[in-house]
C-alpha atoms as a PDB file:
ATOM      1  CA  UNK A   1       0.000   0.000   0.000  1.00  0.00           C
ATOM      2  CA  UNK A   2       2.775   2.627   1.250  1.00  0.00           C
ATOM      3  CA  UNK A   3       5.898   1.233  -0.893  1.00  0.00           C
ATOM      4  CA  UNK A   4       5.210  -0.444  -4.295  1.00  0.00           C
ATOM      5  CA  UNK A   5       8.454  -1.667  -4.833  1.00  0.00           C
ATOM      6  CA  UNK A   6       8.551  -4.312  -1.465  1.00  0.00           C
ATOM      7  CA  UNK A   7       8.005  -7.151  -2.403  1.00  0.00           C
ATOM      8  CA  UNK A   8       4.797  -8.555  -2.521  1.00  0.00           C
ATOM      9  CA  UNK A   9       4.902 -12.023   0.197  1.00  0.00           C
ATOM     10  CA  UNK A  10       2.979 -14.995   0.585  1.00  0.00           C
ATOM     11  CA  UNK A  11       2.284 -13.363   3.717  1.00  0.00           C
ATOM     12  CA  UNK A  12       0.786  -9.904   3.852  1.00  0.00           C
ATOM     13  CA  UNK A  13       3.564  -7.732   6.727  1.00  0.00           C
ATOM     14  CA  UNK A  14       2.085  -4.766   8.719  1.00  0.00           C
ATOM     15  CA  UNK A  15       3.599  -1.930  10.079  1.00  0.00           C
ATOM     16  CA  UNK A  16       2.857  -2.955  13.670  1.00  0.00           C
ATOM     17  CA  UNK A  17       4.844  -6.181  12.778  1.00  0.00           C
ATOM     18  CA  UNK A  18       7.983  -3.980  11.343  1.00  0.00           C
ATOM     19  CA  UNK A  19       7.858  -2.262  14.176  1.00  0.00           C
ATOM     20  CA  UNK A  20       8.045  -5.134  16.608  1.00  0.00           C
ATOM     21  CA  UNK A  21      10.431  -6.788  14.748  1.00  0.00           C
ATOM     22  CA  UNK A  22       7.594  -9.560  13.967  1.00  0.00           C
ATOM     23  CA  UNK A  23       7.700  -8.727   9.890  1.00  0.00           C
ATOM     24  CA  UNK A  24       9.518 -12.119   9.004  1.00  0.00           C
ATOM     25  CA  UNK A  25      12.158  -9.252   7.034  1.00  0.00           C
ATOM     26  CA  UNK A  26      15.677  -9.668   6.061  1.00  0.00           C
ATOM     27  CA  UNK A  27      17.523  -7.371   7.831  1.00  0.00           C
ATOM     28  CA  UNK A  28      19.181  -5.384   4.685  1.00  0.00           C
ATOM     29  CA  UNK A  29      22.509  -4.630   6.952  1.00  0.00           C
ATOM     30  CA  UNK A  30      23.330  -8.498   7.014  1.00  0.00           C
ATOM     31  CA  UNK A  31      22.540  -9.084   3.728  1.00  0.00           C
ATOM     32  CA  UNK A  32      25.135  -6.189   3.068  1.00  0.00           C
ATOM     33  CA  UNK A  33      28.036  -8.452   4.566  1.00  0.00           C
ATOM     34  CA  UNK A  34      26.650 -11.594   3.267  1.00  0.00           C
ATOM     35  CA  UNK A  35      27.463  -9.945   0.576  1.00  0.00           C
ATOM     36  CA  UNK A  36      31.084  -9.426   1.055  1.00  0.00           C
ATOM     37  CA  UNK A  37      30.350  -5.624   0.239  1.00  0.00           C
ATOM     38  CA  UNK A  38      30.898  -5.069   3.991  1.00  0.00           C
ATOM     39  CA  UNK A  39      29.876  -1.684   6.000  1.00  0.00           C
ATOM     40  CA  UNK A  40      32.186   0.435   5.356  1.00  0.00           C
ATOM     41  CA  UNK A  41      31.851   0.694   1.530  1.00  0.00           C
ATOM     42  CA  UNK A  42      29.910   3.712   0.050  1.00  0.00           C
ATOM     43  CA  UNK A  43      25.983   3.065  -0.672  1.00  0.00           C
ATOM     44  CA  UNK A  44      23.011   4.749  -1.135  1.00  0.00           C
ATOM     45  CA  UNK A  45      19.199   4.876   0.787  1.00  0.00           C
ATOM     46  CA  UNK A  46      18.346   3.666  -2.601  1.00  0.00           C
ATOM     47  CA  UNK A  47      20.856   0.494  -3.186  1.00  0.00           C
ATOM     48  CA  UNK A  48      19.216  -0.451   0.960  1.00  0.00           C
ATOM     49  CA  UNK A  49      15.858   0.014  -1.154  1.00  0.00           C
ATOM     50  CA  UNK A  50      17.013  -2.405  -3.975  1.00  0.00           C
ATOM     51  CA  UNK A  51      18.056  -4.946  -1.890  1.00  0.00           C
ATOM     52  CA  UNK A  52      14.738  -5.196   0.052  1.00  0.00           C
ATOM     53  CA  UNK A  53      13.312  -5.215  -3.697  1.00  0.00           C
ATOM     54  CA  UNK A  54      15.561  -8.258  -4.633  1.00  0.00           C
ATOM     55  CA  UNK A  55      14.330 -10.795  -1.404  1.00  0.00           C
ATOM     56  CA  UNK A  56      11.943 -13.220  -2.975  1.00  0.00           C
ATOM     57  CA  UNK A  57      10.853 -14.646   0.585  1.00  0.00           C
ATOM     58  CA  UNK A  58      10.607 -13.808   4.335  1.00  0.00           C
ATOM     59  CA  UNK A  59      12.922 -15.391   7.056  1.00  0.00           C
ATOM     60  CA  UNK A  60       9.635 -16.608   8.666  1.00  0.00           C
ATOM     61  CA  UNK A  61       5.953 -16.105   8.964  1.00  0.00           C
ATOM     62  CA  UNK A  62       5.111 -13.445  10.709  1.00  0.00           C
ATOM     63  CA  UNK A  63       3.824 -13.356  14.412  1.00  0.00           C
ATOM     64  CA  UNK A  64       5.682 -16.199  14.606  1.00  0.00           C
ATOM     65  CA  UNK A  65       8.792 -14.976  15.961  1.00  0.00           C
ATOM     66  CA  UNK A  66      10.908 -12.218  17.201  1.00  0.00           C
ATOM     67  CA  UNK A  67      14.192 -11.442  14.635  1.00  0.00           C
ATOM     68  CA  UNK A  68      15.845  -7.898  14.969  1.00  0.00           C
ATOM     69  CA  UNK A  69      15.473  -6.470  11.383  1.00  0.00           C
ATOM     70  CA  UNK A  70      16.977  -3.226  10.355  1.00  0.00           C
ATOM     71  CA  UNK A  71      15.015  -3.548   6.989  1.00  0.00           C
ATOM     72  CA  UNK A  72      11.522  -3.171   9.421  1.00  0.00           C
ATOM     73  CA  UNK A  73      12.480   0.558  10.862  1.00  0.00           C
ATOM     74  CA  UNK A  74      13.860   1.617   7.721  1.00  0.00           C
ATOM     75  CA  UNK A  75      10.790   0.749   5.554  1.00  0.00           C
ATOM     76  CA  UNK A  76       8.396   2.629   8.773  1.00  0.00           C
ATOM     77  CA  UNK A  77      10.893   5.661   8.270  1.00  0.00           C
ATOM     78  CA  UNK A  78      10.213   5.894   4.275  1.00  0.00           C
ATOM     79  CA  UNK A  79       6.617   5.493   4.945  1.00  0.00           C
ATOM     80  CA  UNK A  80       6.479   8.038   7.280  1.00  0.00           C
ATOM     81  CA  UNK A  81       8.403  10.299   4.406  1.00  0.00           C
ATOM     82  CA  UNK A  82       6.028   8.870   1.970  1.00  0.00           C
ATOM     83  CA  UNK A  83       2.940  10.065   3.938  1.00  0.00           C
ATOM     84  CA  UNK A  84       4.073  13.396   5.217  1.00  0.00           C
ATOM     85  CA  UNK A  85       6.102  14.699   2.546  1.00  0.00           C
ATOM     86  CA  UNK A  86       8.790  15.923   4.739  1.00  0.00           C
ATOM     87  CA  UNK A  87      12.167  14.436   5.430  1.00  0.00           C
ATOM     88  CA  UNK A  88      12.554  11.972   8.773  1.00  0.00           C
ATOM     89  CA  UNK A  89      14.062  15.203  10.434  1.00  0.00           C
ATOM     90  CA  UNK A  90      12.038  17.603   9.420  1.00  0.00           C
ATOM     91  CA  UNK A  91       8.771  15.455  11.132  1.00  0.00           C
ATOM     92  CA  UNK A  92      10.729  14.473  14.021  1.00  0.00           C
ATOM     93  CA  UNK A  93      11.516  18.497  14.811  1.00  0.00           C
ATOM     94  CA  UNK A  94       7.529  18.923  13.826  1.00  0.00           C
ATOM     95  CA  UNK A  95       6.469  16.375  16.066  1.00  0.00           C
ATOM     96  CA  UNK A  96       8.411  15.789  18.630  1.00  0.00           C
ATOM     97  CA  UNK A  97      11.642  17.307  19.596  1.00  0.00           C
ATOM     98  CA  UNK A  98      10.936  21.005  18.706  1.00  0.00           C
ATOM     99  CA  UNK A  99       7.549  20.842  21.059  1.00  0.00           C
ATOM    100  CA  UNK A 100      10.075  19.468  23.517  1.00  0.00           C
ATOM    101  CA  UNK A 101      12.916  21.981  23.202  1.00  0.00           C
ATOM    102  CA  UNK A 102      14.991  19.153  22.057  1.00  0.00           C
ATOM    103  CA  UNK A 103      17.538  21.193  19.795  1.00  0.00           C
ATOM    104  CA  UNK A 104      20.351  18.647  20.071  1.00  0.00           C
ATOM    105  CA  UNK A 105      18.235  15.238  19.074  1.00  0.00           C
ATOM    106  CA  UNK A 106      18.111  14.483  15.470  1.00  0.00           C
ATOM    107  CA  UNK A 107      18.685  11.782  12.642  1.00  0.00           C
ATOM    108  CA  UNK A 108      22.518  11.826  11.757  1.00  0.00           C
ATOM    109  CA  UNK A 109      22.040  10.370   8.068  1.00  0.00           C
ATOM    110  CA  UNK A 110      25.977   9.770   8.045  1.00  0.00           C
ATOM    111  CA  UNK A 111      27.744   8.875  11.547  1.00  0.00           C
ATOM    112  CA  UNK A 112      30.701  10.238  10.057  1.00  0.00           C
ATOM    113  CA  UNK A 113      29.204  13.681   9.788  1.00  0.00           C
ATOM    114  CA  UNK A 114      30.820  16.258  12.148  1.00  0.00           C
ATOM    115  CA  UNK A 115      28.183  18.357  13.936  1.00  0.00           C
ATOM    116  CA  UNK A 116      28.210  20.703  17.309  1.00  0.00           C
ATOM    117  CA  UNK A 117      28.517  18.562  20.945  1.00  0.00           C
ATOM    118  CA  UNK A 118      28.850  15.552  18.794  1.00  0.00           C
ATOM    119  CA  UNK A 119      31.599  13.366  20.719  1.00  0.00           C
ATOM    120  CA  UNK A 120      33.832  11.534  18.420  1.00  0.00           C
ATOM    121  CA  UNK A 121      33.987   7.855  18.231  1.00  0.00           C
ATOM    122  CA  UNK A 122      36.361   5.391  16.737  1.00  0.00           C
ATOM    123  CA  UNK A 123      37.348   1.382  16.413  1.00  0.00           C
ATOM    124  CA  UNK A 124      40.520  -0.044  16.851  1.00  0.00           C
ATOM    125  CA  UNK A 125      42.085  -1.387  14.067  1.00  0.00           C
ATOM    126  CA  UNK A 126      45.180  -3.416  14.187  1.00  0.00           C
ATOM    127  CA  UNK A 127      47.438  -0.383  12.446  1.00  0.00           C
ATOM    128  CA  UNK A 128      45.675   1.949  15.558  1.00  0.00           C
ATOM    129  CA  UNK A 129      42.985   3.850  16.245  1.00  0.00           C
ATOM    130  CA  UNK A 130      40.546   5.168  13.515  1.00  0.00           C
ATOM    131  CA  UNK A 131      37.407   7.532  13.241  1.00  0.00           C
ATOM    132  CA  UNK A 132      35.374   5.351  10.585  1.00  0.00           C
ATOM    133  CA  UNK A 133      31.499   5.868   9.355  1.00  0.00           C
ATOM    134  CA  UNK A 134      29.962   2.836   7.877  1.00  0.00           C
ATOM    135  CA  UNK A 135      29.184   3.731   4.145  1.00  0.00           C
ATOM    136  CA  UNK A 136      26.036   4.026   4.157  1.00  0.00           C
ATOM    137  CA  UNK A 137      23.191   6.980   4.844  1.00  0.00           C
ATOM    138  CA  UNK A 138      20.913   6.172   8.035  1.00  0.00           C
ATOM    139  CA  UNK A 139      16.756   6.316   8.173  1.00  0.00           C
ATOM    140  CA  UNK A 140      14.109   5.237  10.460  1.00  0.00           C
ATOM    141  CA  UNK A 141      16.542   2.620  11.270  1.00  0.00           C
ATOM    142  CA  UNK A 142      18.997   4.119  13.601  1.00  0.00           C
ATOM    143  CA  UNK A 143      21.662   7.334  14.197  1.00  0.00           C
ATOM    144  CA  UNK A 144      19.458   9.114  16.459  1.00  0.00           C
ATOM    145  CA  UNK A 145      21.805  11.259  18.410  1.00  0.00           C
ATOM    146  CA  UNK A 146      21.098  13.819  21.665  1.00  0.00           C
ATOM    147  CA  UNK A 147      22.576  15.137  24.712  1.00  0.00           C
ATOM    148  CA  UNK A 148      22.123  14.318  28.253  1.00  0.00           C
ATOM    149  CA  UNK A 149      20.347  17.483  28.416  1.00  0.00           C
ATOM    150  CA  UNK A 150      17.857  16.366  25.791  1.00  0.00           C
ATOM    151  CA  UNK A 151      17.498  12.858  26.863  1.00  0.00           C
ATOM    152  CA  UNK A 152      16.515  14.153  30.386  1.00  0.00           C
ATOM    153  CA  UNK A 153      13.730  16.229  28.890  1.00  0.00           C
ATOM    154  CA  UNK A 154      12.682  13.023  26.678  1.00  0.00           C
ATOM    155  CA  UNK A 155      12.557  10.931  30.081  1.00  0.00           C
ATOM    156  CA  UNK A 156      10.481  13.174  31.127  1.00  0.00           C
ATOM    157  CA  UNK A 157       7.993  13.466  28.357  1.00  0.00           C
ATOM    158  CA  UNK A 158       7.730   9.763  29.270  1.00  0.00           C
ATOM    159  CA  UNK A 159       6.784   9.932  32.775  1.00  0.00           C
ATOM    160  CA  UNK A 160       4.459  12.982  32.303  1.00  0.00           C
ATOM    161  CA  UNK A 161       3.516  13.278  28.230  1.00  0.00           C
ATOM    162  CA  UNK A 162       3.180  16.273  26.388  1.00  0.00           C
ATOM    163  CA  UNK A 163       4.180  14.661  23.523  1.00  0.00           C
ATOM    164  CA  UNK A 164       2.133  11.237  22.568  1.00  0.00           C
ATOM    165  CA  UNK A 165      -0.309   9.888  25.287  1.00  0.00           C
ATOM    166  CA  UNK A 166       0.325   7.208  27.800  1.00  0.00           C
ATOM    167  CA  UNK A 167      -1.585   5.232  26.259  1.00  0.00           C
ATOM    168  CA  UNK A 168       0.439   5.224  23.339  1.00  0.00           C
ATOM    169  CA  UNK A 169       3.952   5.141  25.178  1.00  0.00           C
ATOM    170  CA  UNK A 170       1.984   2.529  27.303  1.00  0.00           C
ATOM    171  CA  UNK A 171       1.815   0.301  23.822  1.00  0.00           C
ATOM    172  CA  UNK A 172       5.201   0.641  22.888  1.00  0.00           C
ATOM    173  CA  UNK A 173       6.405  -0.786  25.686  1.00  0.00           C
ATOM    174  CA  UNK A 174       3.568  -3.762  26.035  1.00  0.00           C
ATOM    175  CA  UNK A 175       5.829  -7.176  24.020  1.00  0.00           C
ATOM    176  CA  UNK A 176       4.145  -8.541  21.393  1.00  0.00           C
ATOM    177  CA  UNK A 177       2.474 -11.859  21.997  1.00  0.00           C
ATOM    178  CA  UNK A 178       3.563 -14.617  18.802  1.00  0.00           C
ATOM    179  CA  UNK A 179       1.067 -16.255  16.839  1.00  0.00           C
ATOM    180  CA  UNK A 180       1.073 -19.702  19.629  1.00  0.00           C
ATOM    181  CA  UNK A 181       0.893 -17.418  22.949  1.00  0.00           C
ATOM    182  CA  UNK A 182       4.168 -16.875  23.483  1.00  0.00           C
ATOM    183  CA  UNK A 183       5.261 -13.567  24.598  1.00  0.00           C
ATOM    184  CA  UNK A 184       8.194 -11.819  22.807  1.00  0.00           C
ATOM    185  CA  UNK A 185      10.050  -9.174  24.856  1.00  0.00           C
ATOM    186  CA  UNK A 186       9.835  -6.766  22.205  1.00  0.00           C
ATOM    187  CA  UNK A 187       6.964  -4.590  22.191  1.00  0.00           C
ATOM    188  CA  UNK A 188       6.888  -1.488  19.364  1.00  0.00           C
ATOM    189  CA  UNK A 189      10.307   0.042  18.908  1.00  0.00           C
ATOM    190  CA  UNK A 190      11.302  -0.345  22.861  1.00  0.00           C
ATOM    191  CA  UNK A 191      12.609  -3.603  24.995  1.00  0.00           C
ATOM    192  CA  UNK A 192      10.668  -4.724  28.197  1.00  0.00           C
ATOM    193  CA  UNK A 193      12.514  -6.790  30.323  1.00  0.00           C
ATOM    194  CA  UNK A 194      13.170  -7.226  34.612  1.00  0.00           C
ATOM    195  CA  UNK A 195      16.402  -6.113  35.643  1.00  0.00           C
ATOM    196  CA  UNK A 196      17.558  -7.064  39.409  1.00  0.00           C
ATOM    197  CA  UNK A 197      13.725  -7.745  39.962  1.00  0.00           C
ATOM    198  CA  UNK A 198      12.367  -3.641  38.922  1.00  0.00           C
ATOM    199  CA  UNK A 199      11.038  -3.742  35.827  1.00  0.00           C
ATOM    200  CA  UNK A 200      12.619  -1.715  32.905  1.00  0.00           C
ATOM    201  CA  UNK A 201      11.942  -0.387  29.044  1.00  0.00           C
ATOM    202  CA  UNK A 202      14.478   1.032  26.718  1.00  0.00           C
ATOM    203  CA  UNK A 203      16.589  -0.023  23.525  1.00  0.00           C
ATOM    204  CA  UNK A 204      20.249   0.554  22.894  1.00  0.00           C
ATOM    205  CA  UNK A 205      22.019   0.674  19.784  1.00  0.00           C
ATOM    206  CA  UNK A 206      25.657   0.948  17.946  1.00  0.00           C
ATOM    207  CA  UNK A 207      27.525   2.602  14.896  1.00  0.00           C
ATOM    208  CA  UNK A 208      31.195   2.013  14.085  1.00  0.00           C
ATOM    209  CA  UNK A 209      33.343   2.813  17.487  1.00  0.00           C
ATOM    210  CA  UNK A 210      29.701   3.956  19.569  1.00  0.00           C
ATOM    211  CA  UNK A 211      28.005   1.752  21.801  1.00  0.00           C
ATOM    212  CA  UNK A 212      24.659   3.654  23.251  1.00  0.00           C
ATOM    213  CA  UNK A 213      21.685   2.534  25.784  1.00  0.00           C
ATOM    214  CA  UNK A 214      18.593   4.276  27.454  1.00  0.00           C
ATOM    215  CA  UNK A 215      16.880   2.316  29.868  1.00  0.00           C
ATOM    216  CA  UNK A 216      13.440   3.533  32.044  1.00  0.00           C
ATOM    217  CA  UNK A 217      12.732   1.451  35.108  1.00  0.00           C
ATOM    218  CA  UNK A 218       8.998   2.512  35.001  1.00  0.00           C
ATOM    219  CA  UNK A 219       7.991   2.009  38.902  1.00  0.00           C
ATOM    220  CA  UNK A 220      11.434   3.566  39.953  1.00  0.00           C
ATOM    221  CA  UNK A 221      11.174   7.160  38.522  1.00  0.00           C
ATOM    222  CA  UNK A 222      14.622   6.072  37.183  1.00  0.00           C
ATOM    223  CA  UNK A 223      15.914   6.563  33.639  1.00  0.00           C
ATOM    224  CA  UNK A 224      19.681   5.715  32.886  1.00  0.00           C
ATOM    225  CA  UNK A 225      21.448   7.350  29.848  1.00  0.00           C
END
């Protein structure tokens, strides 16, 4: 309906499936090194687009299991483009972070780009240390970067929303149940899970030489950064 040129399945896949990594897709990333084209080489949003184009099946039905798929948050990230009209940045500023005063938060499409308060990162490499940016430009599907200062204001959007409901924050965090009962511990874009008995939501994330996490143990009034 949103994106003519995926695929069309022996399974119909919905967005609330991409978005709890239910979909059955290939995650376009491992294909990528599969490959042997690796990370690092130079791409385009449109040679990600033209490999989801090429897969002639899905890794399994879907609601039937729980696989971490890249290819799901990119394809949610062109639809939202698709829908709006506006670029990923330009509707998260819209939506959510300008309401917020969240002036440091926003999509870096290459994590080699240098921007202001941006902290450096880099990956050891048997010749030394080097600042390297996987080759290709970021969507829906990760390179969110922020501040402390920002991430404190998000964390408390959660606990008291201005921005979304808690109903809807309330869903995101609620894991998916598969298609024979079983729960998954991945609701819609965040991780549920018990940590030391309290439970907790958040997701975490990595690029080439950055590691990040965000964590909210909900009955705490605790968020870690």
């Amino acid at each position: 309906q949103h994106l003519p040129w995926v695929p069309q399945f022996d399974h119909p896949v919905t967005l609330r499936q991409l978005a709890a990594n239910a979909s059955g897709m290939r995650d376009h990333l491992e294909v990528v090194i599969l490959s042997g084209a690796g990370l690092y080489g130079t791409s385009s949003r449109q040679d990600a687009r033209d490999i989801v184009s090429r897969q002639d099946a899905l890794n399994f039905t879907p609601d039937e299991a729980m696989l971490y798929s890249n290819t799901g948050f990119f394809l949610l990230g062109d639809i939202i483009e698709k829908v709006t009209g506006q670029t990923y940045n330009q509707v998260l500023r819209e939506r959510i972070t300008g309401p917020l005063g969240m002036n440091d938060t926003f999509l870096l499409e290459r994590d080699n780009m240098a921007v202001p308060r941006l902290a450096s990162h880099y990956t050891k490499q048997p010749e030394g240390w080097f600042s390297l940016g996987w080759g290709f430009p970021f969507g829906g599907e990760g390179a969110m970067v922020s501040t402390l200062d920002d991430m404190i204001r998000w964390m408390a959007n959660l606990n008291a929303p201005t921005v979304g409901t808690p109903e809807m924050h309330a869903r995101m965090a609620t894991p998916s149940v598969f298609a024979n009962g079983v729960d998954s511990a991945y609701g819609l874009g965040l991780i549920a899970d018990v940590y030391r008995g309290r439970r907790c939501v958040g997701h975490g994330g990595s690029v080439a030489g950055g590691k990040s996490e965000s964590v909210r143990f909900v009955d705490d009034g605790l968020a870690v950064v």
